[in-house]
PDB file of N, CA and C in Angstrom:
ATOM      1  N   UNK A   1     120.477 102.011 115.086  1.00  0.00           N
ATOM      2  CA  UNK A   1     120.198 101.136 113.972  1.00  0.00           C
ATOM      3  C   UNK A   1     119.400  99.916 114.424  1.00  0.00           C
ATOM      4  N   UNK A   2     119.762  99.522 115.248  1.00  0.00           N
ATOM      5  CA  UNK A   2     118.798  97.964 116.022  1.00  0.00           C
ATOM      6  C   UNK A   2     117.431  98.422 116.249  1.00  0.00           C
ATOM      7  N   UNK A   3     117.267 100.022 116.952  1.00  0.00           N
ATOM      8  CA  UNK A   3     115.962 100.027 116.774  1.00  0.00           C
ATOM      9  C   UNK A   3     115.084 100.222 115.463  1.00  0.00           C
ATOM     10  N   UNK A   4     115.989 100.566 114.775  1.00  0.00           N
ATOM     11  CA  UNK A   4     115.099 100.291 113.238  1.00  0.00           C
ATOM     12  C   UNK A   4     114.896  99.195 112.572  1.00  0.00           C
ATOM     13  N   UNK A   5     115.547  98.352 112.873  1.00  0.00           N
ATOM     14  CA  UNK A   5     116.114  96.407 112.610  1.00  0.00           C
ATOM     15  C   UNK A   5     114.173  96.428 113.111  1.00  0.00           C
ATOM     16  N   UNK A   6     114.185  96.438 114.983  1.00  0.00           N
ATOM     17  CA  UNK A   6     113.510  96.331 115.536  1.00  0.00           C
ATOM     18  C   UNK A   6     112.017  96.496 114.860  1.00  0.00           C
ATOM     19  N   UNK A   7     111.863  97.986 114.977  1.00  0.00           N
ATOM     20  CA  UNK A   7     110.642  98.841 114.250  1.00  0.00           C
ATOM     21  C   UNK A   7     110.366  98.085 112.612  1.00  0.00           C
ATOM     22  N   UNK A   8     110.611  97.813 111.985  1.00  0.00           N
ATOM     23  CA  UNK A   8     110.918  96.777 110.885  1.00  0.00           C
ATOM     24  C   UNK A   8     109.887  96.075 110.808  1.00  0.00           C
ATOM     25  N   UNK A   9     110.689  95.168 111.779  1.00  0.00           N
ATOM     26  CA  UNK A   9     109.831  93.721 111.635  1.00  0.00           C
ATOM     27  C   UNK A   9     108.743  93.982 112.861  1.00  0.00           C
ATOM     28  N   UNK A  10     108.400  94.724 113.653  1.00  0.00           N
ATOM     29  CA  UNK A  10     107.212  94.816 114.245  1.00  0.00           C
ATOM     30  C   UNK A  10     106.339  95.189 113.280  1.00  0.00           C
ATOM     31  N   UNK A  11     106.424  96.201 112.500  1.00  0.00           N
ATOM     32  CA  UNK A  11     105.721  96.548 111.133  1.00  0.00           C
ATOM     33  C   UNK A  11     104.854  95.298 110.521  1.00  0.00           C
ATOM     34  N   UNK A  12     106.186  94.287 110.076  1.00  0.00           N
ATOM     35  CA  UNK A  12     106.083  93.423 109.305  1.00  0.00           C
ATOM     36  C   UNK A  12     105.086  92.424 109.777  1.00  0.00           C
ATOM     37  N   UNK A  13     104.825  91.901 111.196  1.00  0.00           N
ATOM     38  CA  UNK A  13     103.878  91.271 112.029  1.00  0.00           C
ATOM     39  C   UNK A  13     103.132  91.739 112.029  1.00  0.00           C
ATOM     40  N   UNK A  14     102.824  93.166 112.741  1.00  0.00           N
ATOM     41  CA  UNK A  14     101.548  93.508 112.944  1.00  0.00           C
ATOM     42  C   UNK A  14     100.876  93.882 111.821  1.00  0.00           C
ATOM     43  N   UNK A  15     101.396  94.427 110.274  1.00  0.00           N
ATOM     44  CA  UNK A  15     101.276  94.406 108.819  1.00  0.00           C
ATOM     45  C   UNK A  15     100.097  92.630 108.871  1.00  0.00           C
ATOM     46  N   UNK A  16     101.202  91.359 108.885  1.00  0.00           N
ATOM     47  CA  UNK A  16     100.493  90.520 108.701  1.00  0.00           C
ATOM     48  C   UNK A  16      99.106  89.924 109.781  1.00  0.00           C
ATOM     49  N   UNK A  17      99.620  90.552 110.951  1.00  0.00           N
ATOM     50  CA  UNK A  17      98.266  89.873 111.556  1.00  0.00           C
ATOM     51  C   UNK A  17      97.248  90.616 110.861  1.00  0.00           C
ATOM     52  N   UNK A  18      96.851  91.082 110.697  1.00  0.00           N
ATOM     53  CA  UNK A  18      95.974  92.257 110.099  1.00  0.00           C
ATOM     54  C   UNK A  18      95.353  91.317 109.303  1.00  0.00           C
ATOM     55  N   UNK A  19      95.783  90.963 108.398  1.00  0.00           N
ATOM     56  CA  UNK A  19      95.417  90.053 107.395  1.00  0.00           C
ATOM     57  C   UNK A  19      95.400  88.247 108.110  1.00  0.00           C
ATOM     58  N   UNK A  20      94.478  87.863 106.885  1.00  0.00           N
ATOM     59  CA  UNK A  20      94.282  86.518 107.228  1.00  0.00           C
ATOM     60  C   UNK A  20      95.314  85.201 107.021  1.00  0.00           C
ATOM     61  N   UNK A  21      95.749  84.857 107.800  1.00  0.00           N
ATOM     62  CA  UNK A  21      97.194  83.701 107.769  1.00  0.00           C
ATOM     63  C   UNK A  21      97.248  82.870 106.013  1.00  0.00           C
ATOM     64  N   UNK A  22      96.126  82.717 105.857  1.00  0.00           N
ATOM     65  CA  UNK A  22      95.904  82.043 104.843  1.00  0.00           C
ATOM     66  C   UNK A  22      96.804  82.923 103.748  1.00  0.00           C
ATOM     67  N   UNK A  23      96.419  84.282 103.684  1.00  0.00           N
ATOM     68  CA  UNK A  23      97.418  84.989 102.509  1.00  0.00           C
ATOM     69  C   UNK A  23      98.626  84.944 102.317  1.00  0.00           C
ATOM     70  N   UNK A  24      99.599  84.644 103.219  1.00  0.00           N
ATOM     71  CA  UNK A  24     100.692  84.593 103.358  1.00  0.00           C
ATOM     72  C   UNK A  24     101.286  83.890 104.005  1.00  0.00           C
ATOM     73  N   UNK A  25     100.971  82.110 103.919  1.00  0.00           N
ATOM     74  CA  UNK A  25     101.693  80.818 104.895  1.00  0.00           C
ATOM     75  C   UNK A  25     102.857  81.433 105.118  1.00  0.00           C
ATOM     76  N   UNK A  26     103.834  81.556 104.193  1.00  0.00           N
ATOM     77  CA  UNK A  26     105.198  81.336 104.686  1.00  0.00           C
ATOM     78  C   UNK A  26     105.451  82.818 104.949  1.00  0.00           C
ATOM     79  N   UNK A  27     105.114  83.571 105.723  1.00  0.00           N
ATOM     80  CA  UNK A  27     105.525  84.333 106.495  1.00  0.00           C
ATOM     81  C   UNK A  27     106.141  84.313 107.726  1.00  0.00           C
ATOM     82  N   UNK A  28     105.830  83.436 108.494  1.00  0.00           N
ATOM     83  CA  UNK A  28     106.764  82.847 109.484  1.00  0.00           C
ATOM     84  C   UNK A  28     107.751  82.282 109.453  1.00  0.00           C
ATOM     85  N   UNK A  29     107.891  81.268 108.275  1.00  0.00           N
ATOM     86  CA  UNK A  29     108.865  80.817 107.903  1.00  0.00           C
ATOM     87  C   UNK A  29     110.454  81.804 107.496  1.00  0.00           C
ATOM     88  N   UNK A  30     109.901  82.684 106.420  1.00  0.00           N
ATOM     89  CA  UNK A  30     110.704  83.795 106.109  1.00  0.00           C
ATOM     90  C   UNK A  30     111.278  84.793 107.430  1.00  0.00           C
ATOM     91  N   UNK A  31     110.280  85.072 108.395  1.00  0.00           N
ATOM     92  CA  UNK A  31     110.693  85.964 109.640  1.00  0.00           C
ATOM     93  C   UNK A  31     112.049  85.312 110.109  1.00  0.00           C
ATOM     94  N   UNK A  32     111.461  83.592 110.481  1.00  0.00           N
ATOM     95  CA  UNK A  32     112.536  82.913 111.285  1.00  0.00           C
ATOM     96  C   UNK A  32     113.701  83.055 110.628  1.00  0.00           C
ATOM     97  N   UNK A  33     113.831  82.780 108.940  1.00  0.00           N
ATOM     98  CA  UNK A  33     115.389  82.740 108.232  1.00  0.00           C
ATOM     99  C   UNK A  33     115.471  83.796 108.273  1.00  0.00           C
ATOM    100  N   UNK A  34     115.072  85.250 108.299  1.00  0.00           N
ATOM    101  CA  UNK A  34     115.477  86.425 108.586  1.00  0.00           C
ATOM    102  C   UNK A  34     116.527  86.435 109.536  1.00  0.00           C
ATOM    103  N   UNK A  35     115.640  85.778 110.878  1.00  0.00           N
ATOM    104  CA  UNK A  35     116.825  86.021 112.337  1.00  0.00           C
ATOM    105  C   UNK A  35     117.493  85.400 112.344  1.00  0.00           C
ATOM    106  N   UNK A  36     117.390  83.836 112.186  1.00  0.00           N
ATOM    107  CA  UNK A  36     117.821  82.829 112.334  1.00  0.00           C
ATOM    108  C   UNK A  36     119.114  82.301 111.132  1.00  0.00           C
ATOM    109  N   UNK A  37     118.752  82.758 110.069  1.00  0.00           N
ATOM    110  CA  UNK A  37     119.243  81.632 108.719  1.00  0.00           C
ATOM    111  C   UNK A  37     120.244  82.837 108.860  1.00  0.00           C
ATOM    112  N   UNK A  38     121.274  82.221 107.315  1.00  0.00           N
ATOM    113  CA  UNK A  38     121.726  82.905 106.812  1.00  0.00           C
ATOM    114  C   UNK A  38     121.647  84.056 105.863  1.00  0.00           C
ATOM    115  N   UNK A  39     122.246  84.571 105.104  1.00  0.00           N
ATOM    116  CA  UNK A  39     121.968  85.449 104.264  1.00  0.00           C
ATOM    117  C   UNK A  39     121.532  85.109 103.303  1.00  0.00           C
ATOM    118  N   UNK A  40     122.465  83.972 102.494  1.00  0.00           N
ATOM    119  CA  UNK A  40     122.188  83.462 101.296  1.00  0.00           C
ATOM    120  C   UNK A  40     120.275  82.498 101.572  1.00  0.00           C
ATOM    121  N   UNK A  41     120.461  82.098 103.012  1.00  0.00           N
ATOM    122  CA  UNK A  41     119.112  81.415 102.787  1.00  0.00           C
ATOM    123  C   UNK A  41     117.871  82.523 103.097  1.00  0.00           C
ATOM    124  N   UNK A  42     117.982  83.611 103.363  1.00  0.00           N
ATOM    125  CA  UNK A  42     117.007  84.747 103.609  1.00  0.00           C
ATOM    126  C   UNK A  42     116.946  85.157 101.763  1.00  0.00           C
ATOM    127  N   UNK A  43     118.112  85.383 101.580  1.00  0.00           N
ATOM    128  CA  UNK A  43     117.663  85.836  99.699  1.00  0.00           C
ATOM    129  C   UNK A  43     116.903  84.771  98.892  1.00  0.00           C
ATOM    130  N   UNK A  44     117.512  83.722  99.441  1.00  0.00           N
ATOM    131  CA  UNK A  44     116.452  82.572  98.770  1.00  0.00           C
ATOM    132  C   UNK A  44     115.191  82.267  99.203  1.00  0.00           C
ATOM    133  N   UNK A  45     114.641  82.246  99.838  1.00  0.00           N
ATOM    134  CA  UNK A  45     113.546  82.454 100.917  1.00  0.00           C
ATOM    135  C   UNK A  45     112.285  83.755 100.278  1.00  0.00           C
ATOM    136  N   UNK A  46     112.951  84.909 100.136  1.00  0.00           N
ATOM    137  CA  UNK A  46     112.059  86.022  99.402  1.00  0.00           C
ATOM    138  C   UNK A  46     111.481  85.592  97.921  1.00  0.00           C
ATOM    139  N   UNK A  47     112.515  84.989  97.024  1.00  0.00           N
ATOM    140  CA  UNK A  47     112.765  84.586  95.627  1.00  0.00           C
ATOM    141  C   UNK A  47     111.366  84.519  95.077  1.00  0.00           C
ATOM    142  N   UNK A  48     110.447  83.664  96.182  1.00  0.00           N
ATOM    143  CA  UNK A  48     109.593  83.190  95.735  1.00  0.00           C
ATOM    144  C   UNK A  48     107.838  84.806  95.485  1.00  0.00           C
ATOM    145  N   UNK A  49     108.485  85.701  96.153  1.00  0.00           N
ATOM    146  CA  UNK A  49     108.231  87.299  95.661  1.00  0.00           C
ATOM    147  C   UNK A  49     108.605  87.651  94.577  1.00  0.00           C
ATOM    148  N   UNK A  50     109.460  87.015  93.343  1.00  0.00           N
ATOM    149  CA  UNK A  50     110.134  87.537  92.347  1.00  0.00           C
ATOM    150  C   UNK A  50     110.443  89.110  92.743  1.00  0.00           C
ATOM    151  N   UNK A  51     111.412  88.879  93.564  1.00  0.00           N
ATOM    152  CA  UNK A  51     111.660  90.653  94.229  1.00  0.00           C
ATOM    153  C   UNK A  51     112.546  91.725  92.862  1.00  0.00           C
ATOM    154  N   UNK A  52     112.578  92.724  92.622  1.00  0.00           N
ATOM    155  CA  UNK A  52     113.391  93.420  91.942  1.00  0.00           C
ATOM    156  C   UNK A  52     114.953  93.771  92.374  1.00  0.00           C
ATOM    157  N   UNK A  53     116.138  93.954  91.800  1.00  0.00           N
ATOM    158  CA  UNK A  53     116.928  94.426  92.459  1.00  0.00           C
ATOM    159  C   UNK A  53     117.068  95.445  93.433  1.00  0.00           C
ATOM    160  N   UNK A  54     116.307  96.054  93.529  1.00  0.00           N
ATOM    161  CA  UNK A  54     116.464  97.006  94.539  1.00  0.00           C
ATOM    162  C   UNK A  54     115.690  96.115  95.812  1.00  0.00           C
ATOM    163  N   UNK A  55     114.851  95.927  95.836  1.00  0.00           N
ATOM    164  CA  UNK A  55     114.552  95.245  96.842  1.00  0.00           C
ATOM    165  C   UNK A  55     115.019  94.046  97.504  1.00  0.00           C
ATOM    166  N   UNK A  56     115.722  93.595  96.324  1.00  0.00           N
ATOM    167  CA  UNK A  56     116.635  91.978  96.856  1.00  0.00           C
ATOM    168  C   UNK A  56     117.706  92.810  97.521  1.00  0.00           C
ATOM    169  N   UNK A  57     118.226  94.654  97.477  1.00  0.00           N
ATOM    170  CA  UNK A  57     119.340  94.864  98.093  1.00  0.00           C
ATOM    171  C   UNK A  57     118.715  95.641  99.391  1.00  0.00           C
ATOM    172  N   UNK A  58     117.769  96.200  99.356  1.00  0.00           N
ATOM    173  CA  UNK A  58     117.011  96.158 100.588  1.00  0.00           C
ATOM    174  C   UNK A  58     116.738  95.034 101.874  1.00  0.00           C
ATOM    175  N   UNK A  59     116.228  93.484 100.933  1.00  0.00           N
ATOM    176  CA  UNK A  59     116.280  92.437 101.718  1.00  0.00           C
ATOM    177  C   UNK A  59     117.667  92.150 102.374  1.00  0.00           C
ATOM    178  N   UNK A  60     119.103  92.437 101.661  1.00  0.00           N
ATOM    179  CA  UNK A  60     120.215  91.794 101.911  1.00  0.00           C
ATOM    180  C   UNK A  60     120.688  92.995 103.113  1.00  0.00           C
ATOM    181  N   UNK A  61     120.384  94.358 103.211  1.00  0.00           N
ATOM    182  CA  UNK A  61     120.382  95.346 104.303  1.00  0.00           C
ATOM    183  C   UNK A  61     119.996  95.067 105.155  1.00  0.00           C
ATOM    184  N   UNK A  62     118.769  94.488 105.072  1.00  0.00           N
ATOM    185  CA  UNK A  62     118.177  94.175 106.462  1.00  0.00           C
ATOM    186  C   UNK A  62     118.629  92.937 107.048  1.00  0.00           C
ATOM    187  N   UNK A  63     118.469  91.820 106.433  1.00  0.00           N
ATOM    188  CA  UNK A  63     119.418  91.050 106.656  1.00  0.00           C
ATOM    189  C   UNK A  63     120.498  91.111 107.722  1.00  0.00           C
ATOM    190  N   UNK A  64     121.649  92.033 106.884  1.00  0.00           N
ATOM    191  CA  UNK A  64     122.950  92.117 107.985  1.00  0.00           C
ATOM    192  C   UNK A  64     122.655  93.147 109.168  1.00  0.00           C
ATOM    193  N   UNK A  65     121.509  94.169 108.928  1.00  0.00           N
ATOM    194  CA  UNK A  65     121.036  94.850 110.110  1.00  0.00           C
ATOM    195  C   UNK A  65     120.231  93.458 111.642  1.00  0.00           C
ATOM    196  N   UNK A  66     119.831  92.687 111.204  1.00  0.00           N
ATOM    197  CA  UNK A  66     119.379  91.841 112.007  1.00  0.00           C
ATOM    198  C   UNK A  66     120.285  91.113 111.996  1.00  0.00           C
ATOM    199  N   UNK A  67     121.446  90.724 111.707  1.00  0.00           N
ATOM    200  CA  UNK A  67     122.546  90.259 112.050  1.00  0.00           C
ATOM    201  C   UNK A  67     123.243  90.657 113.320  1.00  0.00           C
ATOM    202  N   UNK A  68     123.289  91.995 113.016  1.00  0.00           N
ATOM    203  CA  UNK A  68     124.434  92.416 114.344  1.00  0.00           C
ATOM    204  C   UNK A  68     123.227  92.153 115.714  1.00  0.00           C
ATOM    205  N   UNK A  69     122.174  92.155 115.575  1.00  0.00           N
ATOM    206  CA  UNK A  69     121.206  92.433 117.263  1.00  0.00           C
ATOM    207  C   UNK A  69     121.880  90.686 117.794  1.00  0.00           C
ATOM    208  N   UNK A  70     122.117  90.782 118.678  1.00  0.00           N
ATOM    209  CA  UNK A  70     122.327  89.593 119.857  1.00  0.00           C
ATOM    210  C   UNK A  70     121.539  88.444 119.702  1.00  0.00           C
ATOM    211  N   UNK A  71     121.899  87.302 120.348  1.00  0.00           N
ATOM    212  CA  UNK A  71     120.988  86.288 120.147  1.00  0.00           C
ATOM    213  C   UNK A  71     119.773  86.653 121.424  1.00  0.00           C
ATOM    214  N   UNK A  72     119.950  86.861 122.596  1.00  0.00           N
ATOM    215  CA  UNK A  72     118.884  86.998 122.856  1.00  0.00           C
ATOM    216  C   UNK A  72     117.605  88.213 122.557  1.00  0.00           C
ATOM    217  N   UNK A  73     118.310  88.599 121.903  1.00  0.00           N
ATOM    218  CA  UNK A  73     117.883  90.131 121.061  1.00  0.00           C
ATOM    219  C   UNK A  73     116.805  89.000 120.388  1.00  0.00           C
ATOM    220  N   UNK A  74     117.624  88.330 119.235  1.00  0.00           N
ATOM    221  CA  UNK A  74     116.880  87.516 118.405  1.00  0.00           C
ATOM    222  C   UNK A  74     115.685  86.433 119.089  1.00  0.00           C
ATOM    223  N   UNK A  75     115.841  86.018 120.227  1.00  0.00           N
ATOM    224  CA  UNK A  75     115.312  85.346 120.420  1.00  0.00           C
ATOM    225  C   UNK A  75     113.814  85.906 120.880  1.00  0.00           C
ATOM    226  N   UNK A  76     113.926  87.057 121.670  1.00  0.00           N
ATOM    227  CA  UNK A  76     112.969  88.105 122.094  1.00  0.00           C
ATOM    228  C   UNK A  76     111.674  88.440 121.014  1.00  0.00           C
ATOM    229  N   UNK A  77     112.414  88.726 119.720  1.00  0.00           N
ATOM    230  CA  UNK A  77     111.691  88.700 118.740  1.00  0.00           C
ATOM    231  C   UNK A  77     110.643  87.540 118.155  1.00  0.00           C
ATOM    232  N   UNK A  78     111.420  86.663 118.102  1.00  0.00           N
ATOM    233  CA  UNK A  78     110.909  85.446 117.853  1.00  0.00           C
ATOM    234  C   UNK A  78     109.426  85.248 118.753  1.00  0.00           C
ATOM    235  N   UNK A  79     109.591  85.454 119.795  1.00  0.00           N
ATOM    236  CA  UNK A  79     109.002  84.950 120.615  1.00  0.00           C
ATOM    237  C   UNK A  79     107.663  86.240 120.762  1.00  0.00           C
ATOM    238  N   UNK A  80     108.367  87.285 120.390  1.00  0.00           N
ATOM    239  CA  UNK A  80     106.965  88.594 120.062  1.00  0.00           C
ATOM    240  C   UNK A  80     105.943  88.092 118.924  1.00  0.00           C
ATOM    241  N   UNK A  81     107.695  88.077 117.976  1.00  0.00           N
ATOM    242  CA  UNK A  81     106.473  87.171 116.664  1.00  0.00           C
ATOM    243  C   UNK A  81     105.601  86.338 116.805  1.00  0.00           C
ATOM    244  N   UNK A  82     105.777  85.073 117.676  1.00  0.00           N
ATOM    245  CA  UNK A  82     105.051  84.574 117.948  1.00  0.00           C
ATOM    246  C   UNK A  82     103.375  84.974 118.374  1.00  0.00           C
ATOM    247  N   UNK A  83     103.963  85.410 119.385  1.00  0.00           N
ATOM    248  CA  UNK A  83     102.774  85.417 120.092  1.00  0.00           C
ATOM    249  C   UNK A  83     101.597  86.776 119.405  1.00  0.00           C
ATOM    250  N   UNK A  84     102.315  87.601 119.086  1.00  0.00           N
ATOM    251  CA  UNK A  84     101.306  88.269 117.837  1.00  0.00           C
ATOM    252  C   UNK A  84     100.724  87.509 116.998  1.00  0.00           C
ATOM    253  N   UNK A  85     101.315  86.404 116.550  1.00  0.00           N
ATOM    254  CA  UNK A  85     100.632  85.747 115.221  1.00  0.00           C
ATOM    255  C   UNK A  85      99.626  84.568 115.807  1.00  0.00           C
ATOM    256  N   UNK A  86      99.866  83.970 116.911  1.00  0.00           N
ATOM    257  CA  UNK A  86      98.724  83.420 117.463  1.00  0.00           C
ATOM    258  C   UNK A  86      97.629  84.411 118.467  1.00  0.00           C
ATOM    259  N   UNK A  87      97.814  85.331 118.785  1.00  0.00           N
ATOM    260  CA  UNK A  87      96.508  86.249 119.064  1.00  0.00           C
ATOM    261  C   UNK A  87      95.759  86.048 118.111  1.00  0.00           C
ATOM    262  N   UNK A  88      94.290  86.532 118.419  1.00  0.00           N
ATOM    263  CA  UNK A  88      93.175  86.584 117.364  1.00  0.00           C
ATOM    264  C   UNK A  88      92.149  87.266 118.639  1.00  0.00           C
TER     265      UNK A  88
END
């Protein structure tokens, strides 16, 4: 399951580098409350997607799937994220 947590959000980065930062500021923002925040602040965080129910229960899956990975699990990520999103 962690490697799908994993596979996920590599998607989700390399999805956005692709595209130009400008389309989607708070994409970083959202990654970090993904790993970082809570639940309730990751559902609030999407909101601004007007997501459908199914997808707000998709968001709240993934969520507790990136919950259980470790902090330095989490931190690893972070730090991929990073550095994908400042390449060019």
């Amino acid at each position: 399951m962690k490697l799908t947590v994993v596979c996920s959000m590599l998607a989700l980065v390399l999805c956005y580098s692709w595209a130009s930062a400008d389309s989607c500021p708070t994409f970083p923002q959202i990654a970090e409350i993904l790993i970082k925040g809570t639940a309730q602040e990751y559902l609030e965080s999407i909101q601004c997607f007007q997501p459908d129910e199914a997808m707000q229960a998709a968001g709240k899956l993934l969520k507790e799937q990136v919950d259980i990975l470790s902090n330095v699990t989490k931190t690893d990520i972070m730090r991929l994220m990073e550095k994908i999103l400042t390449q060019n």
